[in-house]
C-alpha atoms as a PDB file:
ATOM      1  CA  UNK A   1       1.113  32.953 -19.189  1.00  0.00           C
ATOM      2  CA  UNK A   2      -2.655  32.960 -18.965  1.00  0.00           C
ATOM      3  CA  UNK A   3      -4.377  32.761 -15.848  1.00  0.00           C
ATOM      4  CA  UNK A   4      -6.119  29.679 -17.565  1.00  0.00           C
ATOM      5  CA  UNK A   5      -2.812  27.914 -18.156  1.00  0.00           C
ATOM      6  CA  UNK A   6      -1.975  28.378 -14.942  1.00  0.00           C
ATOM      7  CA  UNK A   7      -4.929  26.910 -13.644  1.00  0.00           C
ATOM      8  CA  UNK A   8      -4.063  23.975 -15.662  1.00  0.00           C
ATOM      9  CA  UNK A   9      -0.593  23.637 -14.607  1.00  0.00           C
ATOM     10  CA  UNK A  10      -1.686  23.663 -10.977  1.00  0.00           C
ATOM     11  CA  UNK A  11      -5.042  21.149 -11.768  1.00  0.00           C
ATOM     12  CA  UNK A  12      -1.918  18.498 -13.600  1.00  0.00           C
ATOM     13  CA  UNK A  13       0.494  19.327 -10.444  1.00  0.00           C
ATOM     14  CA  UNK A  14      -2.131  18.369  -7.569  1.00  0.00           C
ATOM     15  CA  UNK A  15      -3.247  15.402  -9.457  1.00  0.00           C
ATOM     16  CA  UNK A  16      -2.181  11.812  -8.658  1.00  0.00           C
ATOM     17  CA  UNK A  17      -1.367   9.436 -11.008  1.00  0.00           C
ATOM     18  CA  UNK A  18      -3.299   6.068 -11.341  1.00  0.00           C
ATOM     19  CA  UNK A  19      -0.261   4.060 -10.233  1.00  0.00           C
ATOM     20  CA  UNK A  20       0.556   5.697  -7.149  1.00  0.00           C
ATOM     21  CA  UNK A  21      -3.384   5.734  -6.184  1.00  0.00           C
ATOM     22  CA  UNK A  22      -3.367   1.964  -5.304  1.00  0.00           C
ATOM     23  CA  UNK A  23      -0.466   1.515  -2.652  1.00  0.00           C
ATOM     24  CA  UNK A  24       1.552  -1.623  -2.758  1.00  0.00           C
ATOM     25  CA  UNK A  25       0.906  -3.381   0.532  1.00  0.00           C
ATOM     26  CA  UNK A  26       3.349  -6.809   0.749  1.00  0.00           C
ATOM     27  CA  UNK A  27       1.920  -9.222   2.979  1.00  0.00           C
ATOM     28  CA  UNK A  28       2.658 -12.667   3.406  1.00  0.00           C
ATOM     29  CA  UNK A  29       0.335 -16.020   3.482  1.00  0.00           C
ATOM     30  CA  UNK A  30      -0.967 -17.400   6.345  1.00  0.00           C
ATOM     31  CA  UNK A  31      -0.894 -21.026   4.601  1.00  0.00           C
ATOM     32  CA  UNK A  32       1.478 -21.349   1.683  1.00  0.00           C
ATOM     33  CA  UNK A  33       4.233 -17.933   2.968  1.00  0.00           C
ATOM     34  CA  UNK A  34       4.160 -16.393  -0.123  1.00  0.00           C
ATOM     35  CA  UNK A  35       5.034 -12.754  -0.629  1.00  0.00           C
ATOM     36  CA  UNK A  36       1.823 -11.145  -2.387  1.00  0.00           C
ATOM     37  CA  UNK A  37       0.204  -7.816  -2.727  1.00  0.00           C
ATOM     38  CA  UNK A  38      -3.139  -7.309  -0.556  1.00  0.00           C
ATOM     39  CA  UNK A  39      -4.595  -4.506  -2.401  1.00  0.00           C
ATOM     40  CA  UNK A  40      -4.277  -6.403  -5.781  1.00  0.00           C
ATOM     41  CA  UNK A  41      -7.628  -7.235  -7.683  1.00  0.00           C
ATOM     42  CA  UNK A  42      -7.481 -10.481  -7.270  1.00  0.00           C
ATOM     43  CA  UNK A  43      -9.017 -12.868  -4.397  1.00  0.00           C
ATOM     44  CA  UNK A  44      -6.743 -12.313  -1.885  1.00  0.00           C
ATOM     45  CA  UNK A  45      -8.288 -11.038   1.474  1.00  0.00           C
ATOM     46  CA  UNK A  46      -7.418 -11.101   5.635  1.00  0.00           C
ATOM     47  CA  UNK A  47      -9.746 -14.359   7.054  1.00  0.00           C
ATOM     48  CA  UNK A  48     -10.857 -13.094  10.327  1.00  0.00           C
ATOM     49  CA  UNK A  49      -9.513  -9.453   9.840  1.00  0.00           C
ATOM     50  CA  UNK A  50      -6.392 -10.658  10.921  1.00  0.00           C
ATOM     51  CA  UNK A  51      -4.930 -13.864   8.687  1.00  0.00           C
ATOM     52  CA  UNK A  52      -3.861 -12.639   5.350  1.00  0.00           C
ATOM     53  CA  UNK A  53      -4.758 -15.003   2.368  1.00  0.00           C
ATOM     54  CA  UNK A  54      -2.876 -15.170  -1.407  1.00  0.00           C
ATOM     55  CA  UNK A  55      -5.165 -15.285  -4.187  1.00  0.00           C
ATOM     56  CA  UNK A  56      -4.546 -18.652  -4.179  1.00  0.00           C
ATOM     57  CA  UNK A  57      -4.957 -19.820  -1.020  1.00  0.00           C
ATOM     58  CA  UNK A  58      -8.305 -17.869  -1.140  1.00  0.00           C
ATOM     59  CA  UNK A  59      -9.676 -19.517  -4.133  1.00  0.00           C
ATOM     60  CA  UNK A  60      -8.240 -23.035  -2.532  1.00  0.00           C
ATOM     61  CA  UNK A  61      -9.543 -22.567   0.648  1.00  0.00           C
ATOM     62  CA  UNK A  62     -13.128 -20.888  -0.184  1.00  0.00           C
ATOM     63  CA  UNK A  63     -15.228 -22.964   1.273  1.00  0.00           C
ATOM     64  CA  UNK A  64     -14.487 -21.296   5.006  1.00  0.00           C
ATOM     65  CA  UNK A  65     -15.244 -17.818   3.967  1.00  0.00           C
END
């Protein structure tokens, strides 16, 4: 092999996939208990850095943000 395909192969090896980038963090509603993913791209968020808040509950509940 090439020293350029080599450099390739190690470039593809050392790279990280878009799916593993974003880490699946379960969490669970402060309000409604429902299992949801924090790090989604949705409106979910912690209220107060502490309680975690579903998308929903976040979009329900806006008005105390």
């Amino acid at each position: 092999m090439e020293k350029k395909e080599k450099d390739k192969l190690k470039e593809n090896e050392n790279s990280v996939p878009e799916a593993e980038e974003k880490v699946e963090k379960i969490e669970v509603c402060y309000i409604c208990h429902k299992k949801f993913n924090i790090n989604a791209d949705d409106e979910s968020y912690y209220w107060k850095n502490k309680y975690p808040f579903c998308a929903y509950c976040a979009e329900f509940y806006g008005f105390y943000r």
